[in-house]
PDB file of N, CA and C in Angstrom:
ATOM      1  N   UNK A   1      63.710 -50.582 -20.124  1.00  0.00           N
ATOM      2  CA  UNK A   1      63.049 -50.899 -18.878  1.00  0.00           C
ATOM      3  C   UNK A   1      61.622 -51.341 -19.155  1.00  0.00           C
ATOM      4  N   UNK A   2      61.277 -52.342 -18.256  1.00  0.00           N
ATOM      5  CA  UNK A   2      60.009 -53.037 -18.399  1.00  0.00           C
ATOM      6  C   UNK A   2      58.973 -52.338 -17.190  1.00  0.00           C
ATOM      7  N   UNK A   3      58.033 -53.080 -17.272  1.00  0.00           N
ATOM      8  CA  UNK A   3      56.967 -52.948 -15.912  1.00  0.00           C
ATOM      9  C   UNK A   3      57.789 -54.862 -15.811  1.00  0.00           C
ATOM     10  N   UNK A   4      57.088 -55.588 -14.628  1.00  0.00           N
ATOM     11  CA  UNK A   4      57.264 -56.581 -13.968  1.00  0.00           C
ATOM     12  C   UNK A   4      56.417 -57.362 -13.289  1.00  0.00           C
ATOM     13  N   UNK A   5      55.416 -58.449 -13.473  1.00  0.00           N
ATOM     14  CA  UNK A   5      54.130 -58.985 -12.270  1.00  0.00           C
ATOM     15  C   UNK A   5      55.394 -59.772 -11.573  1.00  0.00           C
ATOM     16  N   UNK A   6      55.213 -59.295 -10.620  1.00  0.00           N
ATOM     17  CA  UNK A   6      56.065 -60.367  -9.338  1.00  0.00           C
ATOM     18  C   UNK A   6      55.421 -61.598  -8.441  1.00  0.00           C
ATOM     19  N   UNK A   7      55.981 -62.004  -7.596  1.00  0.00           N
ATOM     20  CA  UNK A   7      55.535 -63.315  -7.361  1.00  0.00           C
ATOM     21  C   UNK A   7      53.910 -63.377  -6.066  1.00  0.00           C
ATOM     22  N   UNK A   8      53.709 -61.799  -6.221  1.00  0.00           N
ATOM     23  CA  UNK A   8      53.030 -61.335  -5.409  1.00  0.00           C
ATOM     24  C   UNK A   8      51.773 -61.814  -6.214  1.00  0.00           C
ATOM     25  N   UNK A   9      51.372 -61.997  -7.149  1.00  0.00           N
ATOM     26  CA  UNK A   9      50.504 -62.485  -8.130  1.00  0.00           C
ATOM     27  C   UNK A   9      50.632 -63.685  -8.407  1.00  0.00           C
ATOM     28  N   UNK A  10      51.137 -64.641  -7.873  1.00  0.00           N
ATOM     29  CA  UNK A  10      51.100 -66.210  -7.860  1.00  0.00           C
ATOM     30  C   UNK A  10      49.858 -66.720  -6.761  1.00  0.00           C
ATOM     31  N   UNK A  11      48.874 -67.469  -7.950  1.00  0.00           N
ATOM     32  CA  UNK A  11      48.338 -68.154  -6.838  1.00  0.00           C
ATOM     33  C   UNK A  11      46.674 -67.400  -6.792  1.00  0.00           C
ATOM     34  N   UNK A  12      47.042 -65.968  -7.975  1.00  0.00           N
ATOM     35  CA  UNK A  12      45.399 -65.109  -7.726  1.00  0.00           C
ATOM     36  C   UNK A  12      45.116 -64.707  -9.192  1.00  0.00           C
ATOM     37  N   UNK A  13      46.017 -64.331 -10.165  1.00  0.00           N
ATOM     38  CA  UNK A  13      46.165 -64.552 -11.071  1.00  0.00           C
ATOM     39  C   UNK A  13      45.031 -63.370 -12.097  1.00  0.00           C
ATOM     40  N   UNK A  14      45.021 -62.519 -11.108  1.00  0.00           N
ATOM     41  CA  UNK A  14      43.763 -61.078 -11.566  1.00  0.00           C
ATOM     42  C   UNK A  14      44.137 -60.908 -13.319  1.00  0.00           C
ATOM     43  N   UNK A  15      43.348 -60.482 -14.196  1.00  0.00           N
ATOM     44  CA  UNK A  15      43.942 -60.514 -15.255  1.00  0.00           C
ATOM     45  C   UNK A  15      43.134 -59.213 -15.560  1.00  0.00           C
ATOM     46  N   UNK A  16      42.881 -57.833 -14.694  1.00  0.00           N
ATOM     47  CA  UNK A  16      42.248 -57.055 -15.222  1.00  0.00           C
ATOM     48  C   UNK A  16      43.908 -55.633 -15.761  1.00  0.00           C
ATOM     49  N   UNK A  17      45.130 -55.907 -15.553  1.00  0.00           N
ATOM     50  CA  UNK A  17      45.952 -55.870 -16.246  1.00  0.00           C
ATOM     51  C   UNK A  17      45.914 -56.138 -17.676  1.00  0.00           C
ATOM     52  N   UNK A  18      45.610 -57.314 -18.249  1.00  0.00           N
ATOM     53  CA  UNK A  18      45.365 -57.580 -19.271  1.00  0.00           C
ATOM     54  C   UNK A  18      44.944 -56.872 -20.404  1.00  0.00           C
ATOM     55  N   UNK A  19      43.885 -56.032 -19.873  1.00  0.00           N
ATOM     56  CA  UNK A  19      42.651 -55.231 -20.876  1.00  0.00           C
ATOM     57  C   UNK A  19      43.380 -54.057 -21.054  1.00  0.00           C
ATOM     58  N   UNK A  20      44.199 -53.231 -20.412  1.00  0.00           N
ATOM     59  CA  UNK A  20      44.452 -51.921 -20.239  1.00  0.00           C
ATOM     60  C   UNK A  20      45.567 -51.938 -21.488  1.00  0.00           C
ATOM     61  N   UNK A  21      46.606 -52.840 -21.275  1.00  0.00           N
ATOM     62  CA  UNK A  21      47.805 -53.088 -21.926  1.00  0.00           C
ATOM     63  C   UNK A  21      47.682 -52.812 -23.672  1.00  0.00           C
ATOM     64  N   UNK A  22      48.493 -51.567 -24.014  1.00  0.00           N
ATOM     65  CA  UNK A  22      48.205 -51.110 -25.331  1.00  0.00           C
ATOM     66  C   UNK A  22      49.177 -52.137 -25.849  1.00  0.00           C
ATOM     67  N   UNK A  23      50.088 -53.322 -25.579  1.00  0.00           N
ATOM     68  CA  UNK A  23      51.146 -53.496 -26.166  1.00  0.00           C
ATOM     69  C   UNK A  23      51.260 -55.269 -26.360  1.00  0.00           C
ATOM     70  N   UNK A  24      50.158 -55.834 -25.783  1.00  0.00           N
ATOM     71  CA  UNK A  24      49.543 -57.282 -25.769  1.00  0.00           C
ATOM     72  C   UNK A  24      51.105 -58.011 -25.055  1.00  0.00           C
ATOM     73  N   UNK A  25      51.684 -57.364 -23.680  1.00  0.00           N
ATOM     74  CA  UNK A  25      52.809 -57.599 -23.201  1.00  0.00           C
ATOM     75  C   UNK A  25      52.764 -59.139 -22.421  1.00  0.00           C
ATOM     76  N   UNK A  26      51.262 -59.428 -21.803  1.00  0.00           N
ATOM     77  CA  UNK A  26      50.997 -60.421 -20.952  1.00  0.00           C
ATOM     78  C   UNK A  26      50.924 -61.783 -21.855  1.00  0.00           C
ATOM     79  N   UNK A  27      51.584 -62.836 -21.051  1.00  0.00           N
ATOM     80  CA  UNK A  27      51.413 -63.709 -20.884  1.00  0.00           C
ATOM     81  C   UNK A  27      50.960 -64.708 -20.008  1.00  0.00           C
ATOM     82  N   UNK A  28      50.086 -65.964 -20.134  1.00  0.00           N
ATOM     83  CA  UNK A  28      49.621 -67.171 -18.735  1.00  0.00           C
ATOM     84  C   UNK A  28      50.601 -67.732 -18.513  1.00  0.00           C
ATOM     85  N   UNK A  29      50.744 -68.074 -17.552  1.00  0.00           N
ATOM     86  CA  UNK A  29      51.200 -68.850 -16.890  1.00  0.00           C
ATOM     87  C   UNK A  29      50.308 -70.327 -16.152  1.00  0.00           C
ATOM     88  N   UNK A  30      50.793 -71.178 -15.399  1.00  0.00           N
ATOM     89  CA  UNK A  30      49.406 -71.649 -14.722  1.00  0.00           C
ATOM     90  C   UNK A  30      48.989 -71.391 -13.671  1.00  0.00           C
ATOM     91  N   UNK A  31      49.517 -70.590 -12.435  1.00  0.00           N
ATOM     92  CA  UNK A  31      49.155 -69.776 -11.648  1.00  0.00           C
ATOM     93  C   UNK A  31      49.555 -68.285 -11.419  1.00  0.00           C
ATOM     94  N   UNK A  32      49.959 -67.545 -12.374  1.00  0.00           N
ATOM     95  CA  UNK A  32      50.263 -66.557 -12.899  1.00  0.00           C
ATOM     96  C   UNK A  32      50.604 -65.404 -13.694  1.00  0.00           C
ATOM     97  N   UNK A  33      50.805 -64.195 -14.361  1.00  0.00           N
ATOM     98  CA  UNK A  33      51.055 -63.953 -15.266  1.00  0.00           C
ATOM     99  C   UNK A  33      52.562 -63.340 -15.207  1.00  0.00           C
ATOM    100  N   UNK A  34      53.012 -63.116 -16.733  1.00  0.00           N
ATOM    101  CA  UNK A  34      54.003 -62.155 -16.929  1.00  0.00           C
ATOM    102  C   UNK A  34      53.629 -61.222 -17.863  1.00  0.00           C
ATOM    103  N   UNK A  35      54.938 -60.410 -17.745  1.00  0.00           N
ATOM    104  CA  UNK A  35      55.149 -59.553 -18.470  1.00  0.00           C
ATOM    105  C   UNK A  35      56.580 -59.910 -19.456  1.00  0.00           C
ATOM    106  N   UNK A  36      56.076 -59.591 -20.873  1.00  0.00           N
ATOM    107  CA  UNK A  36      57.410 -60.019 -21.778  1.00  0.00           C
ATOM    108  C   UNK A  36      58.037 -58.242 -22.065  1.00  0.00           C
ATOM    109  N   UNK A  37      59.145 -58.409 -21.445  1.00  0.00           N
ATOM    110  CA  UNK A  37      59.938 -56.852 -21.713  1.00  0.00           C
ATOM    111  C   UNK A  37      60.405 -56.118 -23.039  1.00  0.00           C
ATOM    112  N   UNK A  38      60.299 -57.092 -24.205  1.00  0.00           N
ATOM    113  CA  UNK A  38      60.195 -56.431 -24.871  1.00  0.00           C
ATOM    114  C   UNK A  38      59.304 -55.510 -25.612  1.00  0.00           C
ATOM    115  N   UNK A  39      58.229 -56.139 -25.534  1.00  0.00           N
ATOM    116  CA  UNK A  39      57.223 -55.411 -26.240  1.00  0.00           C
ATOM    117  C   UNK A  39      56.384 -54.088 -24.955  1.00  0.00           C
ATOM    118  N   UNK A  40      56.570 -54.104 -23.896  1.00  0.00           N
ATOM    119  CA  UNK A  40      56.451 -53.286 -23.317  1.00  0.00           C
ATOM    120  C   UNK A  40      57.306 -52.065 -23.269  1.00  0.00           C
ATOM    121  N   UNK A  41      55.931 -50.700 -23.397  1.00  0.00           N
ATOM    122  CA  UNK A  41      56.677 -49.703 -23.469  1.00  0.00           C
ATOM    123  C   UNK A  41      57.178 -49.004 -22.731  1.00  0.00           C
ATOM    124  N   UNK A  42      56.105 -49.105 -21.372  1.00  0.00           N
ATOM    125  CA  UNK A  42      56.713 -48.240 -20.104  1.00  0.00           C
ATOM    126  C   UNK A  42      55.665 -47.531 -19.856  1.00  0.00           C
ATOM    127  N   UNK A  43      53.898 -47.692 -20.230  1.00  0.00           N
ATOM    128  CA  UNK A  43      53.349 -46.895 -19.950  1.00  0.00           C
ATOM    129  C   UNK A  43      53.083 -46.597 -19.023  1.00  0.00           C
ATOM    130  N   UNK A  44      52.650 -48.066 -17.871  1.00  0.00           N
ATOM    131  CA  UNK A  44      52.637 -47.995 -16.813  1.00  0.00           C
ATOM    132  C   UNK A  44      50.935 -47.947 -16.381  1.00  0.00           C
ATOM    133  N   UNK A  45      50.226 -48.150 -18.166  1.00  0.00           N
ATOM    134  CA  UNK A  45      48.558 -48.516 -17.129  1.00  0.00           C
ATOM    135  C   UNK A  45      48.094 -49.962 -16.542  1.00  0.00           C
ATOM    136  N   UNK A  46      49.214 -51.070 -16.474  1.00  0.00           N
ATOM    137  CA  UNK A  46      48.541 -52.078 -16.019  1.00  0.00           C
ATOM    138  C   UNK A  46      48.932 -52.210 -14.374  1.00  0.00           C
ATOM    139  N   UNK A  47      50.095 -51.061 -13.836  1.00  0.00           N
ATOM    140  CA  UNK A  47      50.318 -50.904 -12.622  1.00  0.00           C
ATOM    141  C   UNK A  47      49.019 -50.732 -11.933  1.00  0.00           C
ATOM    142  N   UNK A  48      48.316 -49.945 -11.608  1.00  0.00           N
ATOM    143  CA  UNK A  48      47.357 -49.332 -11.257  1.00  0.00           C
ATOM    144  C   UNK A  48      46.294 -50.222 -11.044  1.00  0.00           C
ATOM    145  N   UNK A  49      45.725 -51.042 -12.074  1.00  0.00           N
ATOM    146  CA  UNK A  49      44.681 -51.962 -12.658  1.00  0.00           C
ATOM    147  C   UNK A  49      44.966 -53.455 -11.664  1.00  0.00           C
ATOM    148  N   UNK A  50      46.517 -53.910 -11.182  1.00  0.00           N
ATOM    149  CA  UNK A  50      46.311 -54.773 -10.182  1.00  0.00           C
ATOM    150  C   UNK A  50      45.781 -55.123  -9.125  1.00  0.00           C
ATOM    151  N   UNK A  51      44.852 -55.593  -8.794  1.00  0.00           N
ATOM    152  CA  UNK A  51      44.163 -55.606  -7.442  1.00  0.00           C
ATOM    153  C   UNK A  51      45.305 -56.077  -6.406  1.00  0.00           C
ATOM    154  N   UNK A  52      45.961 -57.316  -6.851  1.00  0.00           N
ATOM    155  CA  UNK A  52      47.089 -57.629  -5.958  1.00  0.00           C
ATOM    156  C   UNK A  52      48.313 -56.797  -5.627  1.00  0.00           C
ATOM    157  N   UNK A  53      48.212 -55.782  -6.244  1.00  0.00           N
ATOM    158  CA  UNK A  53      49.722 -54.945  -6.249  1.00  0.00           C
ATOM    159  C   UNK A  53      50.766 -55.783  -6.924  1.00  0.00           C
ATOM    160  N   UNK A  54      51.101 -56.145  -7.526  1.00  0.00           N
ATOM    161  CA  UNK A  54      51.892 -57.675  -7.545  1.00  0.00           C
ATOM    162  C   UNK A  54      52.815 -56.750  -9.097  1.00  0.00           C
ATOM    163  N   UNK A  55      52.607 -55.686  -9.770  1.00  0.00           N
ATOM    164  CA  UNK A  55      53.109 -55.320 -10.665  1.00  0.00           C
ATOM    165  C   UNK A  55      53.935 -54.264 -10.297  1.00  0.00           C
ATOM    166  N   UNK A  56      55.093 -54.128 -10.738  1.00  0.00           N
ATOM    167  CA  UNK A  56      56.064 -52.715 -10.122  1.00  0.00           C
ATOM    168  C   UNK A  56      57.142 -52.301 -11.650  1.00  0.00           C
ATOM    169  N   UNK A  57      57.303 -51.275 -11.777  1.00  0.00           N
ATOM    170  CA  UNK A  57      58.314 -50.523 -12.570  1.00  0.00           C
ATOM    171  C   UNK A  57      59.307 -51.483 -12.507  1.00  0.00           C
ATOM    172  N   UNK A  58      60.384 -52.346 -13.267  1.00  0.00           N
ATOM    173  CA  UNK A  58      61.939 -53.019 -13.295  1.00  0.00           C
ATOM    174  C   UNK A  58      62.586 -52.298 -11.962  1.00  0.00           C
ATOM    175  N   UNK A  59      62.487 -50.889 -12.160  1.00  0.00           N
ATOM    176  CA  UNK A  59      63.374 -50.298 -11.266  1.00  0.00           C
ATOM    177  C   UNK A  59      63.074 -50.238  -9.722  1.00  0.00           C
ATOM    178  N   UNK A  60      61.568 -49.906  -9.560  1.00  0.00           N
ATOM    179  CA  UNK A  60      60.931 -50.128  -8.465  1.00  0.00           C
ATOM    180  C   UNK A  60      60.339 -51.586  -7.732  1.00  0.00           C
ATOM    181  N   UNK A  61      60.993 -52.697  -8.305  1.00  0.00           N
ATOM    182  CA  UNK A  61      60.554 -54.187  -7.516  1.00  0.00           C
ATOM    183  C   UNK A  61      61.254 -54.338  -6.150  1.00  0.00           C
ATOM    184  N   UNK A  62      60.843 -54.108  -5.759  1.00  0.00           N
ATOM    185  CA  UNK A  62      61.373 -54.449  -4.232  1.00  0.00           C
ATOM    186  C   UNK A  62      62.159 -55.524  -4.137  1.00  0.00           C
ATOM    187  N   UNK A  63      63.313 -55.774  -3.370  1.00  0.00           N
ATOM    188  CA  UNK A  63      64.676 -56.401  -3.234  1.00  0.00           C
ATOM    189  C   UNK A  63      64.757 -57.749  -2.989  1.00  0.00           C
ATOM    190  N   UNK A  64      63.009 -58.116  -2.233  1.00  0.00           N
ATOM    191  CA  UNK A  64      62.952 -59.639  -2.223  1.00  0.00           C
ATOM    192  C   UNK A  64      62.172 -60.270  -3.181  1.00  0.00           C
ATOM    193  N   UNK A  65      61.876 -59.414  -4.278  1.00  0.00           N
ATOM    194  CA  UNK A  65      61.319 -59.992  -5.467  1.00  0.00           C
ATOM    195  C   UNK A  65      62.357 -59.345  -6.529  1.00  0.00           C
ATOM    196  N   UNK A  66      63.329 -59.629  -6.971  1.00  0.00           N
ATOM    197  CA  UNK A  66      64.139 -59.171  -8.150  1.00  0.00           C
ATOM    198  C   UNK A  66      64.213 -59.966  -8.371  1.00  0.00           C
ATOM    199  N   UNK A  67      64.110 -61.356  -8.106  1.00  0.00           N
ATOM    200  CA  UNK A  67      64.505 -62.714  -8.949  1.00  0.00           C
ATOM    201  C   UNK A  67      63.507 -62.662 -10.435  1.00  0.00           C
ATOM    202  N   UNK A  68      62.271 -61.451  -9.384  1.00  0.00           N
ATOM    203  CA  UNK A  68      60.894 -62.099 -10.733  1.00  0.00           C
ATOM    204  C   UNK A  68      61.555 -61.400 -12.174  1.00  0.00           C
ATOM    205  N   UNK A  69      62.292 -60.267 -12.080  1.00  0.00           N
ATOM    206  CA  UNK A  69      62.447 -59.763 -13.402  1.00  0.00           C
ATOM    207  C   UNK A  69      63.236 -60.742 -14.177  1.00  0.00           C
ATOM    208  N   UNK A  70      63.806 -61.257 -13.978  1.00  0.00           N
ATOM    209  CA  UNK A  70      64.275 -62.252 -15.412  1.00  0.00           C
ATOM    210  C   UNK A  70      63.505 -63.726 -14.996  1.00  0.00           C
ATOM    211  N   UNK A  71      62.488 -63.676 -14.048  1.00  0.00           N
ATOM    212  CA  UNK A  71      61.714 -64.495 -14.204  1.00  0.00           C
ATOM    213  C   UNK A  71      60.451 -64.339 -15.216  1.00  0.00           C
ATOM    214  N   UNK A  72      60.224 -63.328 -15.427  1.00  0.00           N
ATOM    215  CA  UNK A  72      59.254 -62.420 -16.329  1.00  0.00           C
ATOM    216  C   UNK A  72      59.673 -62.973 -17.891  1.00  0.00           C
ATOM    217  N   UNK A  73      60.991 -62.384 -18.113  1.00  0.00           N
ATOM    218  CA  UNK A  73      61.266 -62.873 -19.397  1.00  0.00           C
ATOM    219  C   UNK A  73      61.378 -64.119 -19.714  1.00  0.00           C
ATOM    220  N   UNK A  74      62.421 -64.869 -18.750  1.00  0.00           N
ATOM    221  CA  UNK A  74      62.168 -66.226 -19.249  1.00  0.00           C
ATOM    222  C   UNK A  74      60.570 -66.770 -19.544  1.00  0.00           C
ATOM    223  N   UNK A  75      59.615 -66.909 -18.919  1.00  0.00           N
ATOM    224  CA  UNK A  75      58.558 -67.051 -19.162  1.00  0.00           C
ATOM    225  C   UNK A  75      57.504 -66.796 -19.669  1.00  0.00           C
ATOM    226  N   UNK A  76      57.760 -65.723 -20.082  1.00  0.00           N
ATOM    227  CA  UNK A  76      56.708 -64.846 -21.347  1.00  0.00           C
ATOM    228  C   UNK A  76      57.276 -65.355 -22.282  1.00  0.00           C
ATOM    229  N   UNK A  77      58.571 -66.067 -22.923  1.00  0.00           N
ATOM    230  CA  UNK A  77      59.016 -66.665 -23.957  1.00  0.00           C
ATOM    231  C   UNK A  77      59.107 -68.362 -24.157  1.00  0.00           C
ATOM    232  N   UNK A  78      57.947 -68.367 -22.931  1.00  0.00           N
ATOM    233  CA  UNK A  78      57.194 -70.417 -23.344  1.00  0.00           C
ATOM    234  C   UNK A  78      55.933 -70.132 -22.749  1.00  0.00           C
ATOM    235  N   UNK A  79      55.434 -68.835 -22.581  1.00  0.00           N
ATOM    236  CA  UNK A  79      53.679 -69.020 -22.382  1.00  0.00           C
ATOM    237  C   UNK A  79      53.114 -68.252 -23.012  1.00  0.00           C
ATOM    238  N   UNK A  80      52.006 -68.772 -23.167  1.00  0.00           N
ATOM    239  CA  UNK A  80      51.301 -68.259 -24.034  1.00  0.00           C
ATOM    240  C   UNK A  80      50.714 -66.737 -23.543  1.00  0.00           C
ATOM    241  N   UNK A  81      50.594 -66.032 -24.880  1.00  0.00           N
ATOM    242  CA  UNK A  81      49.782 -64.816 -25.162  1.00  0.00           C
ATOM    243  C   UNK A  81      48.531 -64.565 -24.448  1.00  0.00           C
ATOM    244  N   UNK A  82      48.408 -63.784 -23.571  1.00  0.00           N
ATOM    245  CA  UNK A  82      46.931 -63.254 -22.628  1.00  0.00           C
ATOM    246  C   UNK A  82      46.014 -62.217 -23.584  1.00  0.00           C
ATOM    247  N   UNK A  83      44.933 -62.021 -24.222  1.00  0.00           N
ATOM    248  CA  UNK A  83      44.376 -60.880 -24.545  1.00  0.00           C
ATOM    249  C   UNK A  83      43.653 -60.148 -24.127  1.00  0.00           C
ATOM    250  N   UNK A  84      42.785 -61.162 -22.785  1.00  0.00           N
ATOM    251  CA  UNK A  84      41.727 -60.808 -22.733  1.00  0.00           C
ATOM    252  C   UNK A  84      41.552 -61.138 -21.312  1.00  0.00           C
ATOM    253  N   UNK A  85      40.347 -60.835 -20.632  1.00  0.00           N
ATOM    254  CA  UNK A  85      40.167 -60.689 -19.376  1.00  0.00           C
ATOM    255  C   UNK A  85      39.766 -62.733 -19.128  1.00  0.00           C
ATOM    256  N   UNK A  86      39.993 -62.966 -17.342  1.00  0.00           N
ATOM    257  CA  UNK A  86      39.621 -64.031 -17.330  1.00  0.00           C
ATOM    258  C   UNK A  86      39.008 -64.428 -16.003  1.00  0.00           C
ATOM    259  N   UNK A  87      38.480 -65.274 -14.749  1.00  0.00           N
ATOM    260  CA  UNK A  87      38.484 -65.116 -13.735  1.00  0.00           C
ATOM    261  C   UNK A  87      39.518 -65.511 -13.176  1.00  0.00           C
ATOM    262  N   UNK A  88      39.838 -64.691 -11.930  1.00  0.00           N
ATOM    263  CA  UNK A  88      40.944 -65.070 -11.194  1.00  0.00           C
ATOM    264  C   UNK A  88      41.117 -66.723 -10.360  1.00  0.00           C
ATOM    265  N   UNK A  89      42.062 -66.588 -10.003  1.00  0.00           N
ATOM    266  CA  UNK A  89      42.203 -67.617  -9.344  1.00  0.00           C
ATOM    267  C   UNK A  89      41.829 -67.731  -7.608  1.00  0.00           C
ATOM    268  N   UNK A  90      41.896 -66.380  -7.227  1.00  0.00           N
ATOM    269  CA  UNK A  90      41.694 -66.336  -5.584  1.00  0.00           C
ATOM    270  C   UNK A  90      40.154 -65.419  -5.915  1.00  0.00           C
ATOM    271  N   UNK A  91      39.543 -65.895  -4.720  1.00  0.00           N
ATOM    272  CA  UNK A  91      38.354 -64.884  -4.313  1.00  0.00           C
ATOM    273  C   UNK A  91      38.951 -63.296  -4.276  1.00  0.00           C
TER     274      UNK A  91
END
């Protein structure tokens, strides 16, 4: 089981997720991030750290965003590596 940024984070693109992450799980997108499931462990500190809420447990994504979890993977595996903090995209 992964954590998940859902589509609730399209469009604002907070990257203070980023910094917390012991496991360098994030990836860019161009108006968003993911999460790549494998290398995530389950700690669960970049939940918290979202300003958008936009991150949820695999198990806990709410029913009109489940598309994002294998949207997560596909896309953490053609974007690039996040390390570091950046400005967002929304005020």
């Amino acid at each position: 089981m992964a954590f998940v940024v859902t589509s609730l984070c399209d469009g604002c693109k907070y990257t203070d997720c980023v910094t917390v992450c012991p496991c360098e799980c994030f990836h860019e997108g161009e108006t968003m991030l993911y999460i790549d499931p494998e290398p995530c462990i389950d700690c669960s500190a970049c939940e918290p750290e979202c300003p958008a809420e936009a991150i949820f447990h695999e198990d806990a994504v709410p029913q009109e965003l489940r598309d994002d979890i294998e949207l997560n993977a596909k896309m953490a595996a053609v974007t690039p590596l996040i390390l570091s903090k950046k400005p967002p995209l929304a005020d």
